[in-house]
C-alpha atoms as a PDB file:
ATOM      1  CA  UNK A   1     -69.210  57.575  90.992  1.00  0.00           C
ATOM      2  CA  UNK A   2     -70.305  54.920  93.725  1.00  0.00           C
ATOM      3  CA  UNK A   3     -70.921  52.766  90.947  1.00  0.00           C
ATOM      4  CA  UNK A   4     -67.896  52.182  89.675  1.00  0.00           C
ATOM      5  CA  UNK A   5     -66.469  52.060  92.821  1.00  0.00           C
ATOM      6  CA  UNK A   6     -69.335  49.149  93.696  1.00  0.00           C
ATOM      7  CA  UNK A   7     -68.461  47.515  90.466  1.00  0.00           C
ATOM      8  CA  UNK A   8     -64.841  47.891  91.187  1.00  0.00           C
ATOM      9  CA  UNK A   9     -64.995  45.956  94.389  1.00  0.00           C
ATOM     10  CA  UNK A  10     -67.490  43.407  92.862  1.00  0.00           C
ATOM     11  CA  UNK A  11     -64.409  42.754  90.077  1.00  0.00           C
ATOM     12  CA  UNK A  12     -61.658  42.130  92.986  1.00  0.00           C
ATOM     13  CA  UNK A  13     -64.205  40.024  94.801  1.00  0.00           C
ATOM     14  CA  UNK A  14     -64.329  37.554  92.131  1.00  0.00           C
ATOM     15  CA  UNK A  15     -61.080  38.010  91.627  1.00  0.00           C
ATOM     16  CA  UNK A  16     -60.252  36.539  95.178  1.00  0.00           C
ATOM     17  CA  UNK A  17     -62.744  34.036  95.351  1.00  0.00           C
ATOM     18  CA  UNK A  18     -61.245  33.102  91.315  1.00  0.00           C
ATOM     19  CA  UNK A  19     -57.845  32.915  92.947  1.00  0.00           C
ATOM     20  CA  UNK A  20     -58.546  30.970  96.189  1.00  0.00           C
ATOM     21  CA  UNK A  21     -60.750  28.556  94.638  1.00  0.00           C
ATOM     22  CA  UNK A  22     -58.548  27.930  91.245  1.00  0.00           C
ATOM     23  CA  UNK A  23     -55.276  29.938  91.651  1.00  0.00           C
ATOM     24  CA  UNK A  24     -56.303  31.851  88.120  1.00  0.00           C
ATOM     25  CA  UNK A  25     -56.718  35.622  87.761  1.00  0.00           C
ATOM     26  CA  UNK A  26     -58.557  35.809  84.849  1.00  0.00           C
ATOM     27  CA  UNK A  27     -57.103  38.697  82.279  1.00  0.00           C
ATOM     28  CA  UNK A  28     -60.388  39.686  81.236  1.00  0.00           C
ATOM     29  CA  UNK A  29     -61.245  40.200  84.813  1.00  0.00           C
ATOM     30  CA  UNK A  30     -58.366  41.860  85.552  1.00  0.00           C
ATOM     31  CA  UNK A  31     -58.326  44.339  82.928  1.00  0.00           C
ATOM     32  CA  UNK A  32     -61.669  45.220  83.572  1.00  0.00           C
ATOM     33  CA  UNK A  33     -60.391  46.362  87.283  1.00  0.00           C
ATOM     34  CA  UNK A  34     -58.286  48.708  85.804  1.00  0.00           C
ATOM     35  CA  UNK A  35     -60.229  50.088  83.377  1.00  0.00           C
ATOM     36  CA  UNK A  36     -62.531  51.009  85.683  1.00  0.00           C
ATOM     37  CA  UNK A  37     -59.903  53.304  86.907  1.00  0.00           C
ATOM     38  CA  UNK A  38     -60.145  55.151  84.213  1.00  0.00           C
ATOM     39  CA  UNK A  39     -64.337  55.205  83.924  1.00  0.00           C
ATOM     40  CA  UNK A  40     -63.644  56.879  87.352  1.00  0.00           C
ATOM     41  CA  UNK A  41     -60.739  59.271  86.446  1.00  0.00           C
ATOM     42  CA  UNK A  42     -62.798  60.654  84.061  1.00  0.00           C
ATOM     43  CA  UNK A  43     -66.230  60.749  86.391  1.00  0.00           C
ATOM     44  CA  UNK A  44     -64.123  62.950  88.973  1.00  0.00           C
ATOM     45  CA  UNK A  45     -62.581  65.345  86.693  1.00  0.00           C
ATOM     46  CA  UNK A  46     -58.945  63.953  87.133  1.00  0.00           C
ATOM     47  CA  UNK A  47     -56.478  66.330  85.038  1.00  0.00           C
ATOM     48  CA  UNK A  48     -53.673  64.841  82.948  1.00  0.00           C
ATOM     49  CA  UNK A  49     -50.675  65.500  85.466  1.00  0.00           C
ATOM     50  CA  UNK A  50     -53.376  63.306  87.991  1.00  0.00           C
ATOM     51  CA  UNK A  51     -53.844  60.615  85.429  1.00  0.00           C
ATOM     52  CA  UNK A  52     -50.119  60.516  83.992  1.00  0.00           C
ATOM     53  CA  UNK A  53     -48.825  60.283  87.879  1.00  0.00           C
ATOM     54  CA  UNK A  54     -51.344  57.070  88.352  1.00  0.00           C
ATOM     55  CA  UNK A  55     -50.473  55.414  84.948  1.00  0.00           C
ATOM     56  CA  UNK A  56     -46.702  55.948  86.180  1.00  0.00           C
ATOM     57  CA  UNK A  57     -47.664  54.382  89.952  1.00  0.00           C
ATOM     58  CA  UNK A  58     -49.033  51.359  87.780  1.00  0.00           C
ATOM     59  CA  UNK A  59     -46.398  50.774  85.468  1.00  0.00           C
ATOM     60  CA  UNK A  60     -43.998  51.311  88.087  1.00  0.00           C
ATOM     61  CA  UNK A  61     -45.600  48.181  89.962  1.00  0.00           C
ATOM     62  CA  UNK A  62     -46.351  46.329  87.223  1.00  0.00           C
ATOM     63  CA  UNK A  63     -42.744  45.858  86.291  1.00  0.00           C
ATOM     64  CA  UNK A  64     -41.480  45.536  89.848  1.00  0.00           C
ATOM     65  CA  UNK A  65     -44.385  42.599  90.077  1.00  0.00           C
ATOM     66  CA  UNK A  66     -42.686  41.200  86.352  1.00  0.00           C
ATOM     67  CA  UNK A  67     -39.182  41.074  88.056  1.00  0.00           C
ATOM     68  CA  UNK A  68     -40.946  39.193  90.573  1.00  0.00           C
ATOM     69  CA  UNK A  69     -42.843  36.838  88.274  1.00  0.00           C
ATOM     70  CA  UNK A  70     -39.434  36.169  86.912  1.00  0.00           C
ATOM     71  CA  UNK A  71     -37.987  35.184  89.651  1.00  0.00           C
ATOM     72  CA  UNK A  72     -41.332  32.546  90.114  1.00  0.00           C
ATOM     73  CA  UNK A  73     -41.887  34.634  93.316  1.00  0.00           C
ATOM     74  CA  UNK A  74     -45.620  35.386  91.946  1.00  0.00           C
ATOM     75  CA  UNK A  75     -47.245  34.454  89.151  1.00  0.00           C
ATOM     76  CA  UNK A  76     -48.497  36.344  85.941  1.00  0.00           C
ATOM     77  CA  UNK A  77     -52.414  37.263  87.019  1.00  0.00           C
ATOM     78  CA  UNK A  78     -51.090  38.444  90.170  1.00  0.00           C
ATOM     79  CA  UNK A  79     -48.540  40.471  88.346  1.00  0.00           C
ATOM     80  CA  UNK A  80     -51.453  42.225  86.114  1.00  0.00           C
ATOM     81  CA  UNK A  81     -53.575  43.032  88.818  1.00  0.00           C
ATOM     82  CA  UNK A  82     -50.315  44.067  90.736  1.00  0.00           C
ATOM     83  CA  UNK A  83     -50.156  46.782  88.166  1.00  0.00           C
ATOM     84  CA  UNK A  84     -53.896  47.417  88.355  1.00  0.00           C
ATOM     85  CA  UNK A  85     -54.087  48.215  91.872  1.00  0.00           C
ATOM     86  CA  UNK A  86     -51.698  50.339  92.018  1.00  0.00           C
ATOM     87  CA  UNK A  87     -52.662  52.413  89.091  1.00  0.00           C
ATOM     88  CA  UNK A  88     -55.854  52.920  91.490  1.00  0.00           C
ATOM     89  CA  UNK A  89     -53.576  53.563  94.579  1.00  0.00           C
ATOM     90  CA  UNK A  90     -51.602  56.252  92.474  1.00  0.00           C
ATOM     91  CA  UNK A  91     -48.822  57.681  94.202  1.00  0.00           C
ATOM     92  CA  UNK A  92     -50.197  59.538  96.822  1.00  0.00           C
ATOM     93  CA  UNK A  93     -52.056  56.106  98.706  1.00  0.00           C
ATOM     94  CA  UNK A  94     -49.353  53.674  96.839  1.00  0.00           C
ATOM     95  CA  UNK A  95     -47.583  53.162 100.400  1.00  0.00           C
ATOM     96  CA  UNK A  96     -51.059  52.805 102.138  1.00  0.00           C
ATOM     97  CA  UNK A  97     -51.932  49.975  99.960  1.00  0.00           C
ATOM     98  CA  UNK A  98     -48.864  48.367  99.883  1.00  0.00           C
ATOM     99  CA  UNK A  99     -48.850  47.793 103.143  1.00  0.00           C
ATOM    100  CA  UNK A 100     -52.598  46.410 103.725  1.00  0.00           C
ATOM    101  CA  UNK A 101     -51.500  43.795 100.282  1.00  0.00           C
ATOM    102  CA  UNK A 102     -48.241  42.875 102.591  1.00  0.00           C
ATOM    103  CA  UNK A 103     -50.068  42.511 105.885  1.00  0.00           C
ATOM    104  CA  UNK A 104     -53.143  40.560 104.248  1.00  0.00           C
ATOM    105  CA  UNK A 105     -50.439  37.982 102.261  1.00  0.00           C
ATOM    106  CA  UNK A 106     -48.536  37.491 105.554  1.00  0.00           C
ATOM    107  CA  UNK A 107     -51.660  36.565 106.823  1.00  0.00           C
ATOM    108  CA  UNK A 108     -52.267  34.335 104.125  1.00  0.00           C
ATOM    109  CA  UNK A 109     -48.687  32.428 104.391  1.00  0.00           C
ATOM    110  CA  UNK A 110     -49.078  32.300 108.011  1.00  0.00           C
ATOM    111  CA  UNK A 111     -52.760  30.497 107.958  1.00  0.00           C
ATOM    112  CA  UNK A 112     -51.168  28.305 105.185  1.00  0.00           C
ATOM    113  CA  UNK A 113     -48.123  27.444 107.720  1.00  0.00           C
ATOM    114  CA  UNK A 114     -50.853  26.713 110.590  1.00  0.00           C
ATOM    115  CA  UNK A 115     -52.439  24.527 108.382  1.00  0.00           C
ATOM    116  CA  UNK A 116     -49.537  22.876 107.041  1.00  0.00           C
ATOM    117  CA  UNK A 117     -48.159  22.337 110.337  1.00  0.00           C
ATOM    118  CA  UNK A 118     -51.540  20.495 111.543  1.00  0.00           C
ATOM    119  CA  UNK A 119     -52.127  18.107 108.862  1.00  0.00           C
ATOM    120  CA  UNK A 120     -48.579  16.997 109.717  1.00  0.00           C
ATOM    121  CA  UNK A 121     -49.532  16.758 113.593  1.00  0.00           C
ATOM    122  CA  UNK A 122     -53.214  14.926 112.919  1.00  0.00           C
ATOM    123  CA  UNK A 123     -54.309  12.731 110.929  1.00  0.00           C
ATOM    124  CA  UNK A 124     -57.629  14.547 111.600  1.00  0.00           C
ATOM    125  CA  UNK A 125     -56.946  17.874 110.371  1.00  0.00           C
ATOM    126  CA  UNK A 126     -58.744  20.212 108.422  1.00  0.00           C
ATOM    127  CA  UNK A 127     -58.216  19.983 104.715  1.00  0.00           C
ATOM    128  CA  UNK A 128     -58.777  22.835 103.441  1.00  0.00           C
ATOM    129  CA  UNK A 129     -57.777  22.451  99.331  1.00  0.00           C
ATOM    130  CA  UNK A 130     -58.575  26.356  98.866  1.00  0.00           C
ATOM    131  CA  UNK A 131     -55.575  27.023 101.478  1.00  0.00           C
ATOM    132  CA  UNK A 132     -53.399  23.801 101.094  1.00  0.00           C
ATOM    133  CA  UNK A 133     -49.833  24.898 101.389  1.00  0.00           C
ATOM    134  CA  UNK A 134     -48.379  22.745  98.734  1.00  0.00           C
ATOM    135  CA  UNK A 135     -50.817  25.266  96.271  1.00  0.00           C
ATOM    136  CA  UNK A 136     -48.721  28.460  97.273  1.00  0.00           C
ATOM    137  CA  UNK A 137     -49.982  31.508  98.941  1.00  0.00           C
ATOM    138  CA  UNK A 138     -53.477  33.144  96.973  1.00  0.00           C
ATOM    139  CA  UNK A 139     -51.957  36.062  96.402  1.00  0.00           C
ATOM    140  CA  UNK A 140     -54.444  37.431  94.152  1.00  0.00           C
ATOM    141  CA  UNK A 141     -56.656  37.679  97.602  1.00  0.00           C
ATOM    142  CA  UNK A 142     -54.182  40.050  98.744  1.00  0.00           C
ATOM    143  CA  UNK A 143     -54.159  42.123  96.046  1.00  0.00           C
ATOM    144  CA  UNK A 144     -58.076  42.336  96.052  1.00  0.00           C
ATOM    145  CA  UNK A 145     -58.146  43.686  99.642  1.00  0.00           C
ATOM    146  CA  UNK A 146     -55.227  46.013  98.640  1.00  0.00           C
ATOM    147  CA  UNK A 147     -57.482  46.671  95.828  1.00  0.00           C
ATOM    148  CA  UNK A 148     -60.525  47.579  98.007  1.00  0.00           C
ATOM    149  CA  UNK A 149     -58.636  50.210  99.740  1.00  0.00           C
ATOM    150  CA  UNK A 150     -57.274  51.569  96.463  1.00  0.00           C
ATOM    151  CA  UNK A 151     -60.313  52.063  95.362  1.00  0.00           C
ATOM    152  CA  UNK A 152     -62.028  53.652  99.087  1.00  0.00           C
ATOM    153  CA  UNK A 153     -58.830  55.383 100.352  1.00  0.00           C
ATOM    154  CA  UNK A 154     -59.350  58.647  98.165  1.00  0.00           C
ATOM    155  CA  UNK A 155     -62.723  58.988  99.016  1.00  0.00           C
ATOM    156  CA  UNK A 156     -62.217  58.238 102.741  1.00  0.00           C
ATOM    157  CA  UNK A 157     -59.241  60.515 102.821  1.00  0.00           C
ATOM    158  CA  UNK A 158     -61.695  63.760 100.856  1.00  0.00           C
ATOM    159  CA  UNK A 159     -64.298  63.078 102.690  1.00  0.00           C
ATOM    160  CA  UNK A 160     -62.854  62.883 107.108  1.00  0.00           C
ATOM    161  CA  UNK A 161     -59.485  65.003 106.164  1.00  0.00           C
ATOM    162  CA  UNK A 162     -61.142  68.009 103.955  1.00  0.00           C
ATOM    163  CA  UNK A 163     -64.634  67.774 104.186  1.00  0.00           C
ATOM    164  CA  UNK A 164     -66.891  70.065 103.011  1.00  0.00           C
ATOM    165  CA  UNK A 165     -68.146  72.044 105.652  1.00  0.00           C
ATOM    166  CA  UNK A 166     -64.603  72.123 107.494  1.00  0.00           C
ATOM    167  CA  UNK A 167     -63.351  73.310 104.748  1.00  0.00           C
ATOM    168  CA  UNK A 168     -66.018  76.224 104.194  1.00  0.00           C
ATOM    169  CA  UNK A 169     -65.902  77.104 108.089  1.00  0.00           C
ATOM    170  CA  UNK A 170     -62.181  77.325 107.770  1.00  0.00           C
ATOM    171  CA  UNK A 171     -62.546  80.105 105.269  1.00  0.00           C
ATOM    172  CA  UNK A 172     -65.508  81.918 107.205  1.00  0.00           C
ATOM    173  CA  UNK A 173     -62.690  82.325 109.763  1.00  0.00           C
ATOM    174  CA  UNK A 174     -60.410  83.386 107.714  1.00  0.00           C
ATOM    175  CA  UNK A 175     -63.074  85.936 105.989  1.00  0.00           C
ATOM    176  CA  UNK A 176     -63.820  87.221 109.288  1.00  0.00           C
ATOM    177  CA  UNK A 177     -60.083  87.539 110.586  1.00  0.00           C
ATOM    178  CA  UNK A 178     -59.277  89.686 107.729  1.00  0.00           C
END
């Protein structure tokens, strides 16, 4: 299950590094990502109602992140893997990973203002063409760190909220109060 999960991050990461370097998420890439989520799905023993409710989460997103596209408020790759990040986010860590995507591309806007705003001051400023403003925000990077915690969150969350052996004490307790 790591695996995919490795292989999963290794997708996003050249997925950020294709967006920052030539504003392109590319589809094959991108599908890949959320395929994977299925490779996974079935690796964990996911039941239908579990995989219906994270197709749903990812449709859901993909056509709030087409309105959006419409609008020219992100582009199309970032609209795919919109979709594909938050079929791994499902509904239960959709708000989670919404938030680290939001935080991460405010980031992002607010480096590119920075940036902006000393090229204008100096003549001597750094130019960096990976984060020039006039290229628009690298939104795809966002995404890929949203991604990354789609992908970890479950785990994390099984793992420090319900793991094993608190889980098995708690019912020795219970045995032994009954």
């Amino acid at each position: 299950m790591f695996s995919v999960h490795a292989l999963a991050c290794a997708l996003l990461a050249t997925l950020a590094v294709s967006d920052l370097t030539r504003r392109r998420l590319p589809n094959a890439i991108v599908a890949a990502f959320a395929v994977l989520y299925f490779a996974q799905a079935w690796i964990a023993g996911v039941n239908r109602l579990g995989l219906e409710t994270h197709v749903a989460m990812g449709l859901a997103a993909f056509v709030l992140a087409c309105v959006l596209f419409h609008f020219g408020w992100l582009g199309g790759g970032d609209a795919k893997l919109f979709g594909a990040v938050f079929l791994w986010s499902g509904p239960a860590f959709a708000t989670t990973v919404f938030f680290v995507v939001s935080l991460i591309g405010l980031m992002l806007g607010l480096a590119q203002m920075a940036i902006g705003r000393m090229q204008r001051n100096r003549a001597r400023a750094p130019t960096l063409g990976w984060l020039a403003p006039a290229r628009g925000v690298p939104y795809g990077v966002a995404l890929a760190v949203g991604g990354v915690a789609a992908v970890w969150l479950p785990l994390v969350h099984a793992h420090v909220v319900s793991p094993p052996h608190i889980a098995a004490w708690s019912l020795s307790i219970s045995v032994r109060l009954t």
